[in-house]
N, C-alpha and C. Protein backbone atom coordinates (compact mmCIF):
# COMPACT_ATOMS: atom_id res chain seq x y z
N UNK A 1 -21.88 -53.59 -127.84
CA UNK A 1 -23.29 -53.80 -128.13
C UNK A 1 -23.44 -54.94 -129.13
N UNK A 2 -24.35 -55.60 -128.77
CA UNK A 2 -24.40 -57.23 -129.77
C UNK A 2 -25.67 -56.64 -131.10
N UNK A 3 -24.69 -57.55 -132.31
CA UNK A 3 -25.26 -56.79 -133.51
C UNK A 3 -26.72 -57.74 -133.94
N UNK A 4 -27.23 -57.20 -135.05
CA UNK A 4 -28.08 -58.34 -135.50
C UNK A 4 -27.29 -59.86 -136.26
N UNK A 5 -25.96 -58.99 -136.87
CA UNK A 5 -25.39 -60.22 -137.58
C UNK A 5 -24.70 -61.09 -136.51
N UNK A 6 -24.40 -60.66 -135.45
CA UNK A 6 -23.75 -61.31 -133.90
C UNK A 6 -24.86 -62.70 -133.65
N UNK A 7 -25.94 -61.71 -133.45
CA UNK A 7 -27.12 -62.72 -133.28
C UNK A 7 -27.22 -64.21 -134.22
N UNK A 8 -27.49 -63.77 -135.43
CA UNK A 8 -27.41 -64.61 -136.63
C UNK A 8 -26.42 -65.23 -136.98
N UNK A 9 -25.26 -64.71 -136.46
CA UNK A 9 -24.37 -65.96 -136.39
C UNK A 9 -24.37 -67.54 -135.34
N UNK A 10 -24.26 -66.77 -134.39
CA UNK A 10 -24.71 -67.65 -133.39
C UNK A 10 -25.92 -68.55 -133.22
N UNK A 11 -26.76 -68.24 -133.67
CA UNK A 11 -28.09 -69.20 -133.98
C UNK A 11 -27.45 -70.10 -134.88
N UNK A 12 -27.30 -69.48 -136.27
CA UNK A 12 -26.28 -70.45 -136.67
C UNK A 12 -25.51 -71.70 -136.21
N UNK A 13 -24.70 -70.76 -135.55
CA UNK A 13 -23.55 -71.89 -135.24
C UNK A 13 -24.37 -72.77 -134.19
N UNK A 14 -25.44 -72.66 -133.34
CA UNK A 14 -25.98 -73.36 -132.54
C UNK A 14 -27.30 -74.16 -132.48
N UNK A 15 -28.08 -73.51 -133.87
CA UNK A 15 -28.90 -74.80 -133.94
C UNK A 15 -29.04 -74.80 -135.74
N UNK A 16 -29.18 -76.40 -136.00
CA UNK A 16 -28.97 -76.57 -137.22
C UNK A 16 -30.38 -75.71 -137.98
N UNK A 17 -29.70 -75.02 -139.25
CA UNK A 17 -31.15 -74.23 -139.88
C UNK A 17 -30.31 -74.01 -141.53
N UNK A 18 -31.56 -73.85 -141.92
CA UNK A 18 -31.56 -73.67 -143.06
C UNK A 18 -31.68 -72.28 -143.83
N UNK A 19 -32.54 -71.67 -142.95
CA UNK A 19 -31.93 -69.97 -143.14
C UNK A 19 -32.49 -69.31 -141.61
N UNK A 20 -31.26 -68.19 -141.31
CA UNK A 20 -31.85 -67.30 -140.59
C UNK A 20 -31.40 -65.89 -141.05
N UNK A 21 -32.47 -65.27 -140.78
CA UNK A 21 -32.38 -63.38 -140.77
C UNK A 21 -32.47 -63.01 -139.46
N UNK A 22 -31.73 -61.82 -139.05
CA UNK A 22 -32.36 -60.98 -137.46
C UNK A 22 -32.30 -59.66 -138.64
N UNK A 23 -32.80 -58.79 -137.63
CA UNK A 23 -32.56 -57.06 -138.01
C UNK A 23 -33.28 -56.77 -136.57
N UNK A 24 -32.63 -55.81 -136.63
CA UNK A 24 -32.76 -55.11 -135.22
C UNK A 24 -32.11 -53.74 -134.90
N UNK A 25 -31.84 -52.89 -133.77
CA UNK A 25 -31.51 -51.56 -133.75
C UNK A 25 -30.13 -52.23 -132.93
N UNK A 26 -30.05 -52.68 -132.01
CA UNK A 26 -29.10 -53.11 -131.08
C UNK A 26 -29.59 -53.66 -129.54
N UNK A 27 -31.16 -52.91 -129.94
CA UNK A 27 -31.91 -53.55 -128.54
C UNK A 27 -32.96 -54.34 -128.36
N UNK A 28 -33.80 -53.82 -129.94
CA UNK A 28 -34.79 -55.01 -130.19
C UNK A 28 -34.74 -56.08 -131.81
N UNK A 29 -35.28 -56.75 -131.63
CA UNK A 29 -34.12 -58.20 -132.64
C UNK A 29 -35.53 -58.43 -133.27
N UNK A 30 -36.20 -58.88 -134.32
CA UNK A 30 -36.60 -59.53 -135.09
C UNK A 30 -35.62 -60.81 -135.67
N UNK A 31 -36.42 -62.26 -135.69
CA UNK A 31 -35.58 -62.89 -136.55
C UNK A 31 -36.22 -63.75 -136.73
N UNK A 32 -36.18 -64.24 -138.29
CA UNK A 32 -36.66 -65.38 -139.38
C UNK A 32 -36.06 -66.76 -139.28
N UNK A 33 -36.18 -67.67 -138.47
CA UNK A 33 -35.64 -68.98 -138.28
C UNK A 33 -35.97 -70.16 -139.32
N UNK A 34 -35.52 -70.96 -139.81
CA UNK A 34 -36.48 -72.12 -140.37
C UNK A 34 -35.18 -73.13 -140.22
N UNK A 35 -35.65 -74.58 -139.71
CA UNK A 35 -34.94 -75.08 -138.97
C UNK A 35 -35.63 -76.81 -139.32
N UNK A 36 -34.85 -77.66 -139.75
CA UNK A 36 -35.80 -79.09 -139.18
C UNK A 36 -35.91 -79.39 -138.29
N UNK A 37 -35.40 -78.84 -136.89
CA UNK A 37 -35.41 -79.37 -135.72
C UNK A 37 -36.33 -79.10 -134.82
N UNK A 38 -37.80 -78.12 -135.57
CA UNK A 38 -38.92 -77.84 -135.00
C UNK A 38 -39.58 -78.75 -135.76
N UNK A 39 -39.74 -79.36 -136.01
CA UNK A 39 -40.50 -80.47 -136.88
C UNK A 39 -41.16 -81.09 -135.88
N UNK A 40 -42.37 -81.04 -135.72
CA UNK A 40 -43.11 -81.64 -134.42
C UNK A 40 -43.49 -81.10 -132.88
N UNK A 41 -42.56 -79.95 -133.17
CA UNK A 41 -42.78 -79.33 -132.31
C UNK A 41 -43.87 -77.87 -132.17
N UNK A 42 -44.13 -77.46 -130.94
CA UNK A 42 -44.92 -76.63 -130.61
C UNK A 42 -44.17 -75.29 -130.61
N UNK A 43 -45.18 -74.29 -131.40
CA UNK A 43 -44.80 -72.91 -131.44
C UNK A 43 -43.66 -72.64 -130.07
N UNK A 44 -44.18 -72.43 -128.74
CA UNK A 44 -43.50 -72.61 -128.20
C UNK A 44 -42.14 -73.67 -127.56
N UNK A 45 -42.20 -74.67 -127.91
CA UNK A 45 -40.69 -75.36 -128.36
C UNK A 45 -40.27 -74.96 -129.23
N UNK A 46 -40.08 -74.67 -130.01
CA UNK A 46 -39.54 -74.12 -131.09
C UNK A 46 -39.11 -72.98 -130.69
N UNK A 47 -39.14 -72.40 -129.98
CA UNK A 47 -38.81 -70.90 -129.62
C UNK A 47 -38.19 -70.83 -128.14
N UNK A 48 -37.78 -72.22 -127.68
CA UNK A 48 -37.47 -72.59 -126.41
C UNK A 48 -35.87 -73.01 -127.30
N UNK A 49 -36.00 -73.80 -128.44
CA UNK A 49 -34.89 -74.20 -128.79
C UNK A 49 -34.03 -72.96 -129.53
N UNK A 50 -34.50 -71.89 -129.89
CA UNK A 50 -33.58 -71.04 -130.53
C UNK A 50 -32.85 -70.20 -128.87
N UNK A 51 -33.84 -70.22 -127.83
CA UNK A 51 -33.41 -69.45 -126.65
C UNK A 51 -32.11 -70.19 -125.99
N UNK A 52 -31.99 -71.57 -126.55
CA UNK A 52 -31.35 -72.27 -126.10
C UNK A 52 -30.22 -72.14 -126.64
N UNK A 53 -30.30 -71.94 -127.88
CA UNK A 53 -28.87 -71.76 -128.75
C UNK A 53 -28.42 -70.32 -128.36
N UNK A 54 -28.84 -69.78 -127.95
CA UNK A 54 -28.39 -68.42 -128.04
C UNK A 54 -27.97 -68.50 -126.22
N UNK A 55 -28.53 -69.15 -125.37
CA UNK A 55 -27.66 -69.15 -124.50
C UNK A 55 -27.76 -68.23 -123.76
N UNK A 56 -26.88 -67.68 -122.87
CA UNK A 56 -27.35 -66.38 -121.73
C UNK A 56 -27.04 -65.18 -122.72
N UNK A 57 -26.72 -65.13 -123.65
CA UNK A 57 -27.01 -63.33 -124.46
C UNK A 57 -28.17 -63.58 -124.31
N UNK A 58 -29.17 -64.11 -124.41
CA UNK A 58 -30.40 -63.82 -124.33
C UNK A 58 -30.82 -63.17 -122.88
N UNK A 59 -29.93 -63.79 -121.63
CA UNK A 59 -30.46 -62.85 -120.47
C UNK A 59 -29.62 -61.68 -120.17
N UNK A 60 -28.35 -61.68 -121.10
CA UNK A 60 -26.92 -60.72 -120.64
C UNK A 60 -27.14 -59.42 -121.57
N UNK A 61 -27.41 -59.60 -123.01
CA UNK A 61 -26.87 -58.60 -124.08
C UNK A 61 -28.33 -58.81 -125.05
N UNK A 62 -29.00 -58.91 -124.91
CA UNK A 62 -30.03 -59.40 -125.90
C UNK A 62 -31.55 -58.89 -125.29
N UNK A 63 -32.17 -57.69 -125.14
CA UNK A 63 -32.97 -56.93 -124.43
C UNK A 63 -34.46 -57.47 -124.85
N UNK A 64 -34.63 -57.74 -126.54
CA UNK A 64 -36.11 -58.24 -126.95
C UNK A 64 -35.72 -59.20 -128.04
N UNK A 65 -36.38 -60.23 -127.82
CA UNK A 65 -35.99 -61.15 -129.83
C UNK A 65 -37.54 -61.07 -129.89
N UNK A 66 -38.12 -61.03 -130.96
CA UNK A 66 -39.24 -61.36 -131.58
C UNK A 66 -38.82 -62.21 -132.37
N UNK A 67 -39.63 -63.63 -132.74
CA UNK A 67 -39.20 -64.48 -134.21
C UNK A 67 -40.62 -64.86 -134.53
N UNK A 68 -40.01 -65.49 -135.29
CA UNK A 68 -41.09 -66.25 -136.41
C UNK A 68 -40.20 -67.30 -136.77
N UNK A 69 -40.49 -69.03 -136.23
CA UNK A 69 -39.84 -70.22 -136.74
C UNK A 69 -40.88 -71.11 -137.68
N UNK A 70 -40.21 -71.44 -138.49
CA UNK A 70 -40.70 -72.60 -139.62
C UNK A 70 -39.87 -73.76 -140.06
N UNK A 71 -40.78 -74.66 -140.34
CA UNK A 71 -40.08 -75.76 -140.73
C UNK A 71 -39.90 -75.56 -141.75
N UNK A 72 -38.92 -76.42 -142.94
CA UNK A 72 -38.53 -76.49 -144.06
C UNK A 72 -39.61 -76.27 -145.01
N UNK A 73 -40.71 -77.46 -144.54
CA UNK A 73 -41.90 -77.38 -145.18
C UNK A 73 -42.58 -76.25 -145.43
N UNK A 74 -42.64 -75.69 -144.05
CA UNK A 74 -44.11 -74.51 -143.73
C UNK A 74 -43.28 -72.87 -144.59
N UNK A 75 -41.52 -73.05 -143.87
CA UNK A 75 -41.41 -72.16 -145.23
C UNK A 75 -41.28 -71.85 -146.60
N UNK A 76 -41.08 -73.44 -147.48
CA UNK A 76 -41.47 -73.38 -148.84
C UNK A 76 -43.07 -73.32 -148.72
N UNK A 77 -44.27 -73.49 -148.29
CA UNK A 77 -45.35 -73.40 -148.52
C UNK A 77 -46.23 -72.10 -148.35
N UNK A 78 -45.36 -70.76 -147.38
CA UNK A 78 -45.81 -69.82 -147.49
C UNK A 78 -46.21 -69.03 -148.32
């Protein structure tokens, strides 16, 4: 069963960020992205590029992600 820290590694290792959190049970995922590489981009790009890093766990082992992405900016300004 793929963990939350499984998850969070792999985002990690696959798209450049500056912090991420998941928590989750093992089936549904919350996770806190903030990344420069949404910089310009649309809520949904931004959430196209983390699906991307994560690759087919997202269609194999990975049942729900919910996130929330921010830029560097938008998360020091919260």
């Amino acid at each position: 069963m793929v963990t939350s820290q499984d998850i969070q590694s792999h985002i990690q290792q696959h798209l450049p960020s500056d912090h991420v959190r998941v928590e989750g049970d093992g089936h549904h995922f919350e996770a806190v992205i903030v990344s420069a590489e949404f910089r310009g981009k649309s809520r949904v790009q931004q959430h196209q590029l983390v699906y991307r890093a994560l690759g087919d766990r997202m269609r194999e082992e990975i049942h729900a992600l919910s996130m929330k992405t921010y830029t560097p900016e938008a998360w020091a300004a919260r």
